[in-house]
Protein backbone atom coordinates (compact mmCIF):
# COMPACT_ATOMS: atom_id res chain seq x y z
CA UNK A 1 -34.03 82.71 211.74
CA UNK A 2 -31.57 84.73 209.91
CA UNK A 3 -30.99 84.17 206.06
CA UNK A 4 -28.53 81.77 204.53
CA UNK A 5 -25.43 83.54 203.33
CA UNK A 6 -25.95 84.12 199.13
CA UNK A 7 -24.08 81.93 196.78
CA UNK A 8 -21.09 83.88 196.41
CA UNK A 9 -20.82 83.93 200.43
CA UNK A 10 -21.08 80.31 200.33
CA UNK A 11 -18.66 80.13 197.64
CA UNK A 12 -15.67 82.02 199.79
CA UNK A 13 -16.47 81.53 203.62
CA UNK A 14 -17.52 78.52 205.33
CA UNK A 15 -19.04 75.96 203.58
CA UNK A 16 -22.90 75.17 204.91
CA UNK A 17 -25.35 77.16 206.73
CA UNK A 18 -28.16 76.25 208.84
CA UNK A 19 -30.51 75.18 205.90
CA UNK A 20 -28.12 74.00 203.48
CA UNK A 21 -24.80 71.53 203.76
CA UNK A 22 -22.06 71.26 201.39
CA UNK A 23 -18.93 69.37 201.24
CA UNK A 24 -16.92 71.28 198.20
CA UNK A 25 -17.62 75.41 198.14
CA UNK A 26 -16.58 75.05 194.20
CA UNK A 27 -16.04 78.68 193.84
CA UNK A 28 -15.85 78.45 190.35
CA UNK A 29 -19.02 76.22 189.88
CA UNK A 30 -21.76 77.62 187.24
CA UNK A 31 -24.56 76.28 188.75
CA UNK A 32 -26.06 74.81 191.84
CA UNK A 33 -27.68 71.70 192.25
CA UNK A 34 -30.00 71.58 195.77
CA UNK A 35 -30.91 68.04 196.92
CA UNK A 36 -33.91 67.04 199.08
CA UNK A 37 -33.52 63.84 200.55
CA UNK A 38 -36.31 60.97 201.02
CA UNK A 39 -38.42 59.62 203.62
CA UNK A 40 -36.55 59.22 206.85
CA UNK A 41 -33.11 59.81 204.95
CA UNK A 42 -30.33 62.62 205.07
CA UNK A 43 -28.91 64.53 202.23
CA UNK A 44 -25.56 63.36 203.25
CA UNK A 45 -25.16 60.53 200.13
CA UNK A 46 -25.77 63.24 198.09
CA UNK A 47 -23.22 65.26 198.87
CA UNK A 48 -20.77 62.94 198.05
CA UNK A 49 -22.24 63.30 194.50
CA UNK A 50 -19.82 66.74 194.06
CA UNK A 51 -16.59 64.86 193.16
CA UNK A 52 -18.58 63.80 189.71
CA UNK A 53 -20.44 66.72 188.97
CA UNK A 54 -17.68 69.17 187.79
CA UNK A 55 -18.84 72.47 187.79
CA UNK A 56 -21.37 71.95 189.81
CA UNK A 57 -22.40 72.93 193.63
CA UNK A 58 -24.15 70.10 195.67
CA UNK A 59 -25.83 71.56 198.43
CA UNK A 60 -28.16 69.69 200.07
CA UNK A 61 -31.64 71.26 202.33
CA UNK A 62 -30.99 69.55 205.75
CA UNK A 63 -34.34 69.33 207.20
CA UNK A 64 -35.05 69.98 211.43
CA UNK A 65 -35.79 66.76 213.51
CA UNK A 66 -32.66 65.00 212.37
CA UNK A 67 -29.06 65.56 212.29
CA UNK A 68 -27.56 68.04 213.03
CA UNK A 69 -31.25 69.40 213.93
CA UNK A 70 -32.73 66.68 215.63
CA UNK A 71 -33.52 68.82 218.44
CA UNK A 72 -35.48 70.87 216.62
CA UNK A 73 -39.52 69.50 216.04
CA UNK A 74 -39.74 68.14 212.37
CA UNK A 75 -42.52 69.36 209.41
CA UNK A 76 -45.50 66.90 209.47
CA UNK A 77 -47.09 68.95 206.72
CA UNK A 78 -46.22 69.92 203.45
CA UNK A 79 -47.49 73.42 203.33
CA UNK A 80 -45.31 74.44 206.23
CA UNK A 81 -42.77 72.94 205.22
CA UNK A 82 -42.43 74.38 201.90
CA UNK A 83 -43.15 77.82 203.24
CA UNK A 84 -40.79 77.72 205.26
CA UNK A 85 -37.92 76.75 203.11
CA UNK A 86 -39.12 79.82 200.65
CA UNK A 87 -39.07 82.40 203.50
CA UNK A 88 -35.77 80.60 205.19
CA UNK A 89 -33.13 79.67 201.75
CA UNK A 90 -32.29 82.24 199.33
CA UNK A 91 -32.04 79.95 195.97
CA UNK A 92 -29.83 81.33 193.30
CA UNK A 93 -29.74 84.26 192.29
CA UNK A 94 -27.15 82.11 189.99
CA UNK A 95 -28.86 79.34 188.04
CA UNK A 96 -30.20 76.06 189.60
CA UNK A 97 -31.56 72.72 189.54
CA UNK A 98 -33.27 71.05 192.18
CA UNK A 99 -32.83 66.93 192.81
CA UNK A 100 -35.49 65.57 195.03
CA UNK A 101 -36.21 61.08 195.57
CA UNK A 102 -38.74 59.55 196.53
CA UNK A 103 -40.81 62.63 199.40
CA UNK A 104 -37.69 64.88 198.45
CA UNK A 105 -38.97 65.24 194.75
CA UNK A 106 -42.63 66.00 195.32
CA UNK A 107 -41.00 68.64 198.37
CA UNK A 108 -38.84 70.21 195.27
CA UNK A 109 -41.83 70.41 193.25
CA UNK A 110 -43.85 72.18 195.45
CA UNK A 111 -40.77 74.58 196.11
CA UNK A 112 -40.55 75.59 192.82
CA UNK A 113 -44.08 76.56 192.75
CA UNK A 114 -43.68 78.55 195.45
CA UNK A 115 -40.88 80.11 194.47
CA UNK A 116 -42.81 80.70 191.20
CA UNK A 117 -45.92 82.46 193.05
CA UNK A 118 -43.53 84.91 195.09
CA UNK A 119 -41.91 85.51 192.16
CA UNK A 120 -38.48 84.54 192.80
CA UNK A 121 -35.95 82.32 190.48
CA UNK A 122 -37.17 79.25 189.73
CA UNK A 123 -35.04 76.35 189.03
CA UNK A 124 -33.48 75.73 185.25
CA UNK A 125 -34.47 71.91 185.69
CA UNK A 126 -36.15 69.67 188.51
CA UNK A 127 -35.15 66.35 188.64
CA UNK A 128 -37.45 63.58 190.29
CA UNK A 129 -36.28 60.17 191.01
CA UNK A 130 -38.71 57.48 192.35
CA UNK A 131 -41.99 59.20 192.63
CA UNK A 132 -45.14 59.51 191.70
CA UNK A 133 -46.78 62.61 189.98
CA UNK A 134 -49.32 64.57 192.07
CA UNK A 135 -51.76 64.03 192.70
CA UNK A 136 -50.55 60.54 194.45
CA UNK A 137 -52.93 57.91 194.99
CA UNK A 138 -52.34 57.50 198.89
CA UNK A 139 -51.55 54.13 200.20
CA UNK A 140 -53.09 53.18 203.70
CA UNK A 141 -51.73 55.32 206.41
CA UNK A 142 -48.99 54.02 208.36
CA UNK A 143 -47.24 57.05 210.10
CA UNK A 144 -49.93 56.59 213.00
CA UNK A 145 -49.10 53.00 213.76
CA UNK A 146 -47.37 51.77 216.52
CA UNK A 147 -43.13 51.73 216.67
CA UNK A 148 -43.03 47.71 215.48
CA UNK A 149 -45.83 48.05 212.91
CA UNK A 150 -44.14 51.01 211.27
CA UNK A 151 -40.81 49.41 210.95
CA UNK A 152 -42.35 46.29 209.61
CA UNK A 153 -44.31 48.59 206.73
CA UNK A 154 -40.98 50.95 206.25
CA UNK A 155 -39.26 47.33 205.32
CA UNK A 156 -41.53 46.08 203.34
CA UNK A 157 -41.62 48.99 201.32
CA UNK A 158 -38.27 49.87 200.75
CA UNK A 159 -36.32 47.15 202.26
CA UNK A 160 -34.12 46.35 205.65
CA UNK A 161 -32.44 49.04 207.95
CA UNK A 162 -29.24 48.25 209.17
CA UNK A 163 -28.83 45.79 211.45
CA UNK A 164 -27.92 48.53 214.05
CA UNK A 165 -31.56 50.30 214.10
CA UNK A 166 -33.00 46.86 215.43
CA UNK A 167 -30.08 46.30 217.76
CA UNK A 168 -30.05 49.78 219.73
CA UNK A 169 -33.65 50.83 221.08
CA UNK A 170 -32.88 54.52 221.50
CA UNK A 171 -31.09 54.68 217.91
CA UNK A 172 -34.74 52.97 216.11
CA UNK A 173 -36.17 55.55 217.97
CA UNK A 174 -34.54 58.20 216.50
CA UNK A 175 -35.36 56.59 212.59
CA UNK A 176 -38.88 55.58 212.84
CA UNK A 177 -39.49 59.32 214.04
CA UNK A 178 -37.39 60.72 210.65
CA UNK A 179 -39.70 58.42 208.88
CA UNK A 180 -42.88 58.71 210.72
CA UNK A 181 -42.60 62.71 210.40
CA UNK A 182 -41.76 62.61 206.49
CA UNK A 183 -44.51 59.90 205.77
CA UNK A 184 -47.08 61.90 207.64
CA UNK A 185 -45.77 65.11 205.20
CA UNK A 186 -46.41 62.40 202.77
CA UNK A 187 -49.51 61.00 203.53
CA UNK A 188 -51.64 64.47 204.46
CA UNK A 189 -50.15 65.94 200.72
CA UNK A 190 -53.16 67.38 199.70
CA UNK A 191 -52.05 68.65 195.81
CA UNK A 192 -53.44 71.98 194.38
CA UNK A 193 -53.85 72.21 190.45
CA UNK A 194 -51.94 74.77 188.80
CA UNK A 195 -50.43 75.55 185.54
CA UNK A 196 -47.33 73.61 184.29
CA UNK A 197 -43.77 74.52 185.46
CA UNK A 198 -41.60 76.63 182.69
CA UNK A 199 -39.04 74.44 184.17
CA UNK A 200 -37.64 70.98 182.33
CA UNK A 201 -38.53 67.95 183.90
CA UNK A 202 -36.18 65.03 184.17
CA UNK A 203 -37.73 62.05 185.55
CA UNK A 204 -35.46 59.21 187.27
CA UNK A 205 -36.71 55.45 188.02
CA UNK A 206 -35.23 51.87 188.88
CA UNK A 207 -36.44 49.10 186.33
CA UNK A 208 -37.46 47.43 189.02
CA UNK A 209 -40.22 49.67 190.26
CA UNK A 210 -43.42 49.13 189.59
CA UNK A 211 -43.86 53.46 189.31
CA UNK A 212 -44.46 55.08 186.23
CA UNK A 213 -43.42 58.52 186.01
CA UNK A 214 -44.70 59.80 182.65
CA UNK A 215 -47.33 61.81 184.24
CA UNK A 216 -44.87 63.93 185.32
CA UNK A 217 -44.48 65.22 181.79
CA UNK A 218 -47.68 67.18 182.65
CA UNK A 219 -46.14 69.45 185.01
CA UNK A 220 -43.96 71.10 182.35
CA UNK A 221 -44.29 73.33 179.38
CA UNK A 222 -40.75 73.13 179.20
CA UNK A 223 -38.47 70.12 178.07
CA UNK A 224 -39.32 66.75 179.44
CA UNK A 225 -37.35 63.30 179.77
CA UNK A 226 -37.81 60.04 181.36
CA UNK A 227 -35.03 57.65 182.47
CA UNK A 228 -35.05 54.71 183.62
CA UNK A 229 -32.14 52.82 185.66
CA UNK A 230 -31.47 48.95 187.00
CA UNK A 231 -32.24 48.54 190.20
CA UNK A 232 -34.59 49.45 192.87
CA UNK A 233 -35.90 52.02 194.76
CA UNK A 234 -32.20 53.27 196.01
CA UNK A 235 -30.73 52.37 192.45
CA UNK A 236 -28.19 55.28 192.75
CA UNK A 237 -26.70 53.16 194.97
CA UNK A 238 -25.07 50.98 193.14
CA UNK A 239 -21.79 52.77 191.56
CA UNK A 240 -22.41 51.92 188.13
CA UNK A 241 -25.87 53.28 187.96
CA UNK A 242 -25.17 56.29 190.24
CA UNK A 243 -22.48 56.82 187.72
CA UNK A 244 -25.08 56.80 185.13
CA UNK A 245 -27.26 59.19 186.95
CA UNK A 246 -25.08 61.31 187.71
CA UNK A 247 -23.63 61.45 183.48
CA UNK A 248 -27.49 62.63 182.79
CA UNK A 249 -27.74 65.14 185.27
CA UNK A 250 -24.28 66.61 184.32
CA UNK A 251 -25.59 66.52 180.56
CA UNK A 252 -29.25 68.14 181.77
CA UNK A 253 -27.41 70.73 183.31
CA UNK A 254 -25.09 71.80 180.71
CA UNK A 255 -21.55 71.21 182.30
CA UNK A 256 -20.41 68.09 180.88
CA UNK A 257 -17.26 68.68 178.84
């Protein structure tokens, strides 16, 4: 597959490329921020993000197996997967930040490692919402089970889908594959030690979460913070605490005015 256009490309011809979307080019944006969406979700709500983040490029890594890739076979593993988004998305060469929730921020972690070992630019600042530090305590496997036993565990965990997933059999389909190919990524995560990040760390969690993301202080030598929002898992949202989210990351990233 042939390289994403640079930054400044991006900046003055058509906004997205086959790895990354983008809803505002921002040609006079100082940094980027890249988002990696969570388990069985798009990077679309993120993208709306850009009208509150002045300064800033949200571009968000659109991931084969759903749209507009869904013909394309999805990453079951996270070695692969993070390999391939090394060899596939030129990062930079301008500064940036990476956001990743939930699957998304342990797939941004392990990008920045990897970017780190092939000695490319690494990211100024990695922010993590809603999960764990490696190495994760696995749950019981559940991307195995059966259609109706995986949407029963996917709700219980994080709550109802639309009423539309359990109404149309071809469209619940479609989900419960996003999900069952990001939770087997998550599930067969096998973490390898290595030093710290020189990259800050800013940790993101919903007060009502029972997560504790501390740990993740040890995988920076760099500046580390911890903040924690109302809500739940998807506490961004909510306007008011999206809002809030988004005032820290503008403030992490130097372009608040």
């Amino acid at each position: 597959m042939p390289h994403p256009p640079t930054p400044a490309a991006r900046a003055t011809g058509p906004v997205g490329t086959r790895w990354l979307a983008c809803r505002d080019s921002k040609p006079g944006a100082t940094v980027e921020l890249y988002c990696f969406a969570h388990a069985g979700g798009s990077v679309g709500e993120f993208l709306r993000w850009s009208g509150d983040l002045p300064g800033v490029r949200v571009l968000g890594v659109k991931m084969p197996g759903r749209a507009p890739r869904e013909k394309e076979p999805p990453f079951t593993r996270m070695a692969d997967l993070v390999a391939t988004l090394v060899e596939q998305v030129d990062f930079g060469p301008g500064p940036f930040a990476f956001f990743g929730h939930s699957l998304g921020g342990l797939v941004a972690h392990e990008v920045a490692r990897a970017l780190r070992t092939a000695g490319r630019p690494k990211p100024t600042r990695l922010f993590v919402s809603s999960v764990q530090p490696p190495p994760i305590v696995s749950r019981r496997p559940v991307h195995g089970l059966p259609q109706a036993e995986l949407l029963s565990e996917i709700e219980y965990r994080w709550g109802a889908l639309p009423a539309a997933v359990h109404e149309d059999d071809e469209l619940r389909d479609i989900v419960l594959g996003y999900f069952r190919a990001d939770m087997e990524i998550a599930e067969t995560y096998a973490f390898v030690p290595e030093p710290p990040l020189a990259v800050a760390v800013t940790a993101f969690v919903g007060d009502q979460e029972d997560s504790d993301l501390t740990g993740w202080r040890a995988h920076t030598c760099e500046d580390f913070e911890h903040r924690t929002l109302r809500g739940g898992h998807f506490y961004f949202r909510d306007p008011e605490q999206r809002r809030e989210l988004l005032r820290h990351v503008h403030r992490a990233l130097g372009t608040e005015h």
